[in-house]
Protein backbone atom coordinates (compact mmCIF):
# COMPACT_ATOMS: atom_id res chain seq x y z
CA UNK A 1 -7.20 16.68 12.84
CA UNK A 2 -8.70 13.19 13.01
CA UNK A 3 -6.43 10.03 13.63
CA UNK A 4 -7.90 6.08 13.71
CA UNK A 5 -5.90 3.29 14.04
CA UNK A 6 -5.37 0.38 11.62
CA UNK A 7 -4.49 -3.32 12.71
CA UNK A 8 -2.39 -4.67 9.86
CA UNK A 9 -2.02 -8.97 9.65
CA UNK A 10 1.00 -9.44 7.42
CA UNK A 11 4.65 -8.01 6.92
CA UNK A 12 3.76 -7.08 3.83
CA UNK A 13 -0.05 -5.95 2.81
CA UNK A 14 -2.02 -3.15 1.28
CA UNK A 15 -4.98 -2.18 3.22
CA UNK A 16 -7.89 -0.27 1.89
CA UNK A 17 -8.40 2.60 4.83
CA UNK A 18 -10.96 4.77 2.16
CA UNK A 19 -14.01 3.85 4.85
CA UNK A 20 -11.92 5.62 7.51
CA UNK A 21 -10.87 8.68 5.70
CA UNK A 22 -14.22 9.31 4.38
CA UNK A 23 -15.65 8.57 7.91
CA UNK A 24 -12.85 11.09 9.10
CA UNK A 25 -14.19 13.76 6.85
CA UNK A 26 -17.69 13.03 7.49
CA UNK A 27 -16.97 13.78 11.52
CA UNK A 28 -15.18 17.13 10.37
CA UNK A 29 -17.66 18.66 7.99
CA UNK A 30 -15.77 19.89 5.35
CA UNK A 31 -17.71 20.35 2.39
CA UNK A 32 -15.06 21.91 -0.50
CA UNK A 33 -11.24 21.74 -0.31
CA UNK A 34 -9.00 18.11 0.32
CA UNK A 35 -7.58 15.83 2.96
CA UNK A 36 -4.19 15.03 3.64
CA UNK A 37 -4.06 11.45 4.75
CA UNK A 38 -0.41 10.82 6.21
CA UNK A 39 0.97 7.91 7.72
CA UNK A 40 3.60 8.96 10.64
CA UNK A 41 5.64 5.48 10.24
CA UNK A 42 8.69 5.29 8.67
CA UNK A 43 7.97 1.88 7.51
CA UNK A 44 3.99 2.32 6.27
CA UNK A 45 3.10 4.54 3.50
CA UNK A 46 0.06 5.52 2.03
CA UNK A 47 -1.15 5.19 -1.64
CA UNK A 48 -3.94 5.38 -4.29
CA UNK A 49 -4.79 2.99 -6.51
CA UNK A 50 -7.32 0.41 -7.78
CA UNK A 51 -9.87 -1.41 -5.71
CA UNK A 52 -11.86 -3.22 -7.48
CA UNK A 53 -9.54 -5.83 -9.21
CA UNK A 54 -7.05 -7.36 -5.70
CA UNK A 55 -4.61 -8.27 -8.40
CA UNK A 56 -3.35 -5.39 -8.34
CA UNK A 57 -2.35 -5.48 -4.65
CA UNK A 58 -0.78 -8.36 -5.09
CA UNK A 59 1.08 -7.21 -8.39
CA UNK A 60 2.20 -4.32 -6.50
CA UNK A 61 3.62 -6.10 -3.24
CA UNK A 62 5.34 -8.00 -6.06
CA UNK A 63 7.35 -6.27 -7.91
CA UNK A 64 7.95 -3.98 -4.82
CA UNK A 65 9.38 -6.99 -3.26
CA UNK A 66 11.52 -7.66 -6.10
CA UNK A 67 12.75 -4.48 -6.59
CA UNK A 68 13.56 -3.97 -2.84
CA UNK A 69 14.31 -7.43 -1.59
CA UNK A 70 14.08 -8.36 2.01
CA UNK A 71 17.85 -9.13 2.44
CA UNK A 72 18.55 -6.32 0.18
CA UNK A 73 20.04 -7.83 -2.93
CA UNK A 74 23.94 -7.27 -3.77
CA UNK A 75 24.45 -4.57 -2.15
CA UNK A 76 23.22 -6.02 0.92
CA UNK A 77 21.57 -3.46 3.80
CA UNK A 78 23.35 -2.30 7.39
CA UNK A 79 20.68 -1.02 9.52
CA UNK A 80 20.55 -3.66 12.44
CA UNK A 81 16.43 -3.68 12.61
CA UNK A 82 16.21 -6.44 9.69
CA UNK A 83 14.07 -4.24 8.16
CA UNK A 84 15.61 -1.74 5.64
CA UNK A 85 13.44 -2.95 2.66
CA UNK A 86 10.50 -1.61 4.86
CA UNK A 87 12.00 1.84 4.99
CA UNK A 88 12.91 1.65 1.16
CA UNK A 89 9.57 0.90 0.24
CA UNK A 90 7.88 3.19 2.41
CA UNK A 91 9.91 6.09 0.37
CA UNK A 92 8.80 4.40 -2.34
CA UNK A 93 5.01 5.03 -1.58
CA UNK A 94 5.67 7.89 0.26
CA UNK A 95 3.99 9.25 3.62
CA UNK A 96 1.29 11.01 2.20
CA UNK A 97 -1.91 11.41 -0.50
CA UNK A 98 -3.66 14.42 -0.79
CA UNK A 99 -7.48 14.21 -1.57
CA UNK A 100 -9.81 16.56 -2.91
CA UNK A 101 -12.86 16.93 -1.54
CA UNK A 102 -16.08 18.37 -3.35
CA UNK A 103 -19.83 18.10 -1.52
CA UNK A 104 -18.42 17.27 1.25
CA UNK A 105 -17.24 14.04 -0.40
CA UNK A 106 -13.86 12.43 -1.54
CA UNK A 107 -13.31 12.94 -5.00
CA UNK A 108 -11.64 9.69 -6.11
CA UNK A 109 -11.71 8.56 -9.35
CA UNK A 110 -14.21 5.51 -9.92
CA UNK A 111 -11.86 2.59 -9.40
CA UNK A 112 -9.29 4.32 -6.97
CA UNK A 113 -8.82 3.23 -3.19
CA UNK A 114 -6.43 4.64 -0.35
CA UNK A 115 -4.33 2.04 0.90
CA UNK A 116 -2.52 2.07 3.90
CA UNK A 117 0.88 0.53 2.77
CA UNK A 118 2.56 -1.80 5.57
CA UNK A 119 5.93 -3.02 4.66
CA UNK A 120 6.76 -3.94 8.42
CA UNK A 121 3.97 -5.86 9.72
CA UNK A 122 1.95 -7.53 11.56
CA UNK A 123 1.29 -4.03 13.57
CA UNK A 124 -0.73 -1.36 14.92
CA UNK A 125 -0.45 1.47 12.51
CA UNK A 126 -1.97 5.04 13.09
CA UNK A 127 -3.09 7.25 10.04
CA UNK A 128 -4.18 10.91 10.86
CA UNK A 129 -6.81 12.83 8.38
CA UNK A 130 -5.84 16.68 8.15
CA UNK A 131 -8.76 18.78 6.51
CA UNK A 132 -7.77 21.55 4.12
CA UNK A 133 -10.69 24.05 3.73
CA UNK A 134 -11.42 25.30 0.05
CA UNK A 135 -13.34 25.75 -2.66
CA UNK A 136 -14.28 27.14 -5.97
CA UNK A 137 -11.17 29.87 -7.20
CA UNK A 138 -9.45 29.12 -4.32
């Protein structure tokens, strides 16, 4: 298992960690099979999704924010932290993405990205790459 870190600047931000995981893979030398890029916070997730077009980001953070307000809306949140729209959210996105790999290379469709999902920021996040060996009619 690989693991890098990931230095997030805002409470609230999408970071594109896809350099990482591939770099992850690289250093393990898997050629066929997938990664499983998880996220061990309970308040940072991990997604796919565009790249190319950062409205989408933003779109995202958004509508997350107004579906899952900070100060939780009417029904209001209990958890002492401050920060149960962070835990929400991260559900939301969930922990995980799993990613095939082919050639030794991530298989992502042409426009996706894996994000690194920080509802809880500024912090120091971790993100661990888990290879799962494969291939053809397996």
């Amino acid at each position: 298992m690989r693991r890098f870190g990931v230095a997030t600047a805002k409470r609230e931000e999408f970071v594109d960690i896809t350099a990482q995981v591939a770099q992850a893979l690289a250093e393990c030398g898997l050629a066929e099979g997938a990664v499983l890029v998880y996220s061990p916070h309970t308040t940072a997730g991990v997604t796919i999704n565009e790249g190319a077009d950062p409205d989408v980001k933003r779109d995202m953070l958004g509508h997350l924010a107004e579906l899952v307000p900070l100060a939780g809306g009417r029904a209001g949140f209990r958890h002492a932290e401050g920060n149960s729209d962070a835990h929400l959210k991260t559900s939301l996105m969930g922990p995980s993405q799993l990613v095939p790999v082919s050639g030794g290379r991530l298989q992502l469709g042409t426009w996706q990205k894996i994000y690194l999902c920080e509802f809880d920021g500024p912090r120091r996040r971790t993100v661990l790459v888990q290879t799962l060996a494969g291939g053809e009619g397996a």
